[in-house]
Protein backbone atom coordinates (compact mmCIF):
# COMPACT_ATOMS: atom_id res chain seq x y z
CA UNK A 1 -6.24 14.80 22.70
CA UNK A 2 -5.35 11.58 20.41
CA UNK A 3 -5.83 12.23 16.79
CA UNK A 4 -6.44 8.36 15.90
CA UNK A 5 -9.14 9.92 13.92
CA UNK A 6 -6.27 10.33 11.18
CA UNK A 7 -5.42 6.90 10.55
CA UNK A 8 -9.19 6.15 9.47
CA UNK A 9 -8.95 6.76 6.03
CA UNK A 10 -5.55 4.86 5.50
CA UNK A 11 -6.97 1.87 7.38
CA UNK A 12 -10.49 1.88 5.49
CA UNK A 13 -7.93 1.47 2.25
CA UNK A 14 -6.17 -1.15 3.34
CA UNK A 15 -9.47 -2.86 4.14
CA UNK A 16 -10.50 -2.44 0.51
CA UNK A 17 -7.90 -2.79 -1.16
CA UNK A 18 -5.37 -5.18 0.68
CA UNK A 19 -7.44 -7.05 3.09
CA UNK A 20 -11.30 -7.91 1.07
CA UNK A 21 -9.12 -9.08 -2.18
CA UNK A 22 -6.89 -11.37 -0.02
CA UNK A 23 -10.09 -12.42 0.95
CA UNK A 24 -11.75 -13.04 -2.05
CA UNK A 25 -8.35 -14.76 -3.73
CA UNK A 26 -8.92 -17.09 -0.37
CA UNK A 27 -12.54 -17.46 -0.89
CA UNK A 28 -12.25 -18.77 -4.60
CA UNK A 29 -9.69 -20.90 -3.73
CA UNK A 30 -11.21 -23.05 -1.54
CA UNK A 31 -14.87 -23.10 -3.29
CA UNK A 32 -16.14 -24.32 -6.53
CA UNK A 33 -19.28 -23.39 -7.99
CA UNK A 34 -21.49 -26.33 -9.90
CA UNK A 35 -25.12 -26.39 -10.61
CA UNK A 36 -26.06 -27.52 -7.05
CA UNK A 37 -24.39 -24.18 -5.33
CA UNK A 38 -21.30 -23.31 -4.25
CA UNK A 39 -19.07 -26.17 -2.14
CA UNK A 40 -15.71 -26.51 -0.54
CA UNK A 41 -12.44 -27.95 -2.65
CA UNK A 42 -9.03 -28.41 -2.41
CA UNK A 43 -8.77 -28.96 -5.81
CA UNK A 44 -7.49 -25.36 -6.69
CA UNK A 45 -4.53 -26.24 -4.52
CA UNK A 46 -3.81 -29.93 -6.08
CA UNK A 47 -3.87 -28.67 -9.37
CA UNK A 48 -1.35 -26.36 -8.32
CA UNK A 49 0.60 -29.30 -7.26
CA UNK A 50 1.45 -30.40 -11.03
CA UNK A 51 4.50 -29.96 -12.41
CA UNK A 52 4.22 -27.09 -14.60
CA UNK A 53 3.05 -24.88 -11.76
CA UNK A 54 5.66 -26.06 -9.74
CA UNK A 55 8.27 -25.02 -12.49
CA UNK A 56 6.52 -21.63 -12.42
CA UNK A 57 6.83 -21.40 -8.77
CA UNK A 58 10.26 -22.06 -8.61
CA UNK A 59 11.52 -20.28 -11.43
CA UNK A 60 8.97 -16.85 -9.71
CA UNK A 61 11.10 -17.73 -6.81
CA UNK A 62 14.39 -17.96 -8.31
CA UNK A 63 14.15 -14.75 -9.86
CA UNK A 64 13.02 -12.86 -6.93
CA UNK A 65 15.60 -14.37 -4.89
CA UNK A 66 18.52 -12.99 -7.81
CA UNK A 67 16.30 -9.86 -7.70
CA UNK A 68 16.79 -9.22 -3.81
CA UNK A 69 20.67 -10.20 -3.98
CA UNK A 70 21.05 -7.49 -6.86
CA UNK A 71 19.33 -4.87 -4.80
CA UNK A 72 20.82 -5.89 -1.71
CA UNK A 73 24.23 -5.61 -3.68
CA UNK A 74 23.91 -1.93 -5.13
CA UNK A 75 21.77 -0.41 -2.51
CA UNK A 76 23.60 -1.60 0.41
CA UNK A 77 26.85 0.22 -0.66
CA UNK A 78 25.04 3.83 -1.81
CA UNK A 79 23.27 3.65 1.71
CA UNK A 80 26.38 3.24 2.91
CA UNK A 81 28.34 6.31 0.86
CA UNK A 82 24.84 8.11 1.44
CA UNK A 83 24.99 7.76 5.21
CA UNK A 84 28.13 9.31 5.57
CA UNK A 85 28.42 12.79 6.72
CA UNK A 86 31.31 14.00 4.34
CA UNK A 87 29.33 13.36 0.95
CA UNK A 88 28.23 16.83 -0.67
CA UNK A 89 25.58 16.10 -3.54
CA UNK A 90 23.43 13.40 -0.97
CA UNK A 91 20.25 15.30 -1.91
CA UNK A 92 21.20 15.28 -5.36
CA UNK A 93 22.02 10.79 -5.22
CA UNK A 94 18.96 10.19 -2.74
CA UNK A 95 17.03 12.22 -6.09
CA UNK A 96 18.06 9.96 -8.62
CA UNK A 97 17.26 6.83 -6.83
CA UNK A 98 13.74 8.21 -5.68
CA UNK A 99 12.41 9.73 -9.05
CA UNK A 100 12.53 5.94 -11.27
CA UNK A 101 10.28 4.16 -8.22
CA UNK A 102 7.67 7.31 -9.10
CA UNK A 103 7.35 5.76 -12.46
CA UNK A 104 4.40 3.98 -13.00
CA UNK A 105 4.90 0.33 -12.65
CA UNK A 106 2.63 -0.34 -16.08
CA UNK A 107 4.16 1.97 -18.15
CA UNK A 108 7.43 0.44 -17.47
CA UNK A 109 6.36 -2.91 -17.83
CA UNK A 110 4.93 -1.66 -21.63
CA UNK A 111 8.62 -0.39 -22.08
CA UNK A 112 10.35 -3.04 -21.24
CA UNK A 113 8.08 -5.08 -23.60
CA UNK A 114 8.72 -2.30 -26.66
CA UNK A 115 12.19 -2.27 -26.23
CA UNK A 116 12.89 -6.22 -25.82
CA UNK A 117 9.94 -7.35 -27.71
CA UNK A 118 9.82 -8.73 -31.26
CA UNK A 119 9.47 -4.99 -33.10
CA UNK A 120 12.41 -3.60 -31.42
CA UNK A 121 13.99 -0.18 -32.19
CA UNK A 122 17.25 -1.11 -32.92
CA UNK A 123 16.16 -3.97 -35.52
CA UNK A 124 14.96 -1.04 -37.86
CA UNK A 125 18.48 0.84 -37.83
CA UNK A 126 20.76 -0.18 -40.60
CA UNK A 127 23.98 -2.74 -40.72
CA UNK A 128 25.61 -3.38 -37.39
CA UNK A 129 23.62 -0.55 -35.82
CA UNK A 130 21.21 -3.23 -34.78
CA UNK A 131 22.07 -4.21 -31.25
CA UNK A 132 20.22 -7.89 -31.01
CA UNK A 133 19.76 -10.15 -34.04
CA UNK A 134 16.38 -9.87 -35.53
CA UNK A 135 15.25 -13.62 -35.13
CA UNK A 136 16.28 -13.28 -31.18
CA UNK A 137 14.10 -11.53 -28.36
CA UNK A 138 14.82 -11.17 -24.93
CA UNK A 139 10.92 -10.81 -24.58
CA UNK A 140 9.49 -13.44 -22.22
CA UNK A 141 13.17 -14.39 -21.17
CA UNK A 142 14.62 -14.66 -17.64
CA UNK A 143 16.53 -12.03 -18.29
CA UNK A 144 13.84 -9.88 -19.41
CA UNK A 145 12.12 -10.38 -16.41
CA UNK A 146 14.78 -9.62 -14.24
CA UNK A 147 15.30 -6.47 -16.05
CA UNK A 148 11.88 -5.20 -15.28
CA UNK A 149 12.27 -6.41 -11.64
């Protein structure tokens, strides 16, 4: 007997919550709505076509791409040590790399922004204890976002 039965409730939440917003992002993108109804446009996608989304585009894509060389560049090594039969503690590595991803994804972006943001912790310790200069923040930096990547 084929239990295909299982898969049900994993597909039904991909329809919902993968498949109808990709929809719906699609949808709006291609329609306007003006007092006579609702009509087709490309004009979502030309506006996208000026030159400050462009920069925004490329610099998204620019980071991702430094993003995926990082990874690629510490996790391809600790597979590496990890796949090897002679290593003792591999529970205890594949652990520590595990437990961070089971943070959730807003409360580390609100972290990041606490600890590089304007109101910093260091900025209220005294004399040279303060890592960063007050007047600088790495908040809404490239660096910042590459950090929370």
């Amino acid at each position: 007997m084929r239990r295909n039965w299982l898969s049900y409730p994993y597909v039904l939440w991909m329809l919902l919550f993968t498949v109808l917003p990709l929809l719906l992002v699609l949808y709006y993108s291609i329609t306007t709505q003006t007092e006579e109804g609702i009509h087709f446009t490309l004009e979502h996608f030309q506006r996208f076509m000026e030159p400050i989304y462009l920069r925004v585009l490329f610099r998204s894509v620019k980071l991702a791409f430094i993003c995926t060389i990082l990874c690629f560049l510490l996790g391809y090594p600790m597979a590496m040590i990890l796949a090897g039969n002679n290593f003792k503690k591999k529970n205890v590595m594949v652990f520590l790399f595990v437990v961070p991803m089971w943070m959730n994804f807003l409360l580390r972006t609100y972290a990041w922004m606490t600890l590089l943001g304007k109101k910093r912790f260091d900025q209220y310790l005294p004399g040279p204890a303060g890592l960063i200069a007050p007047e600088y923040s790495l908040y809404r930096k490239s660096r910042c976002l590459g950090n929370g990547l």
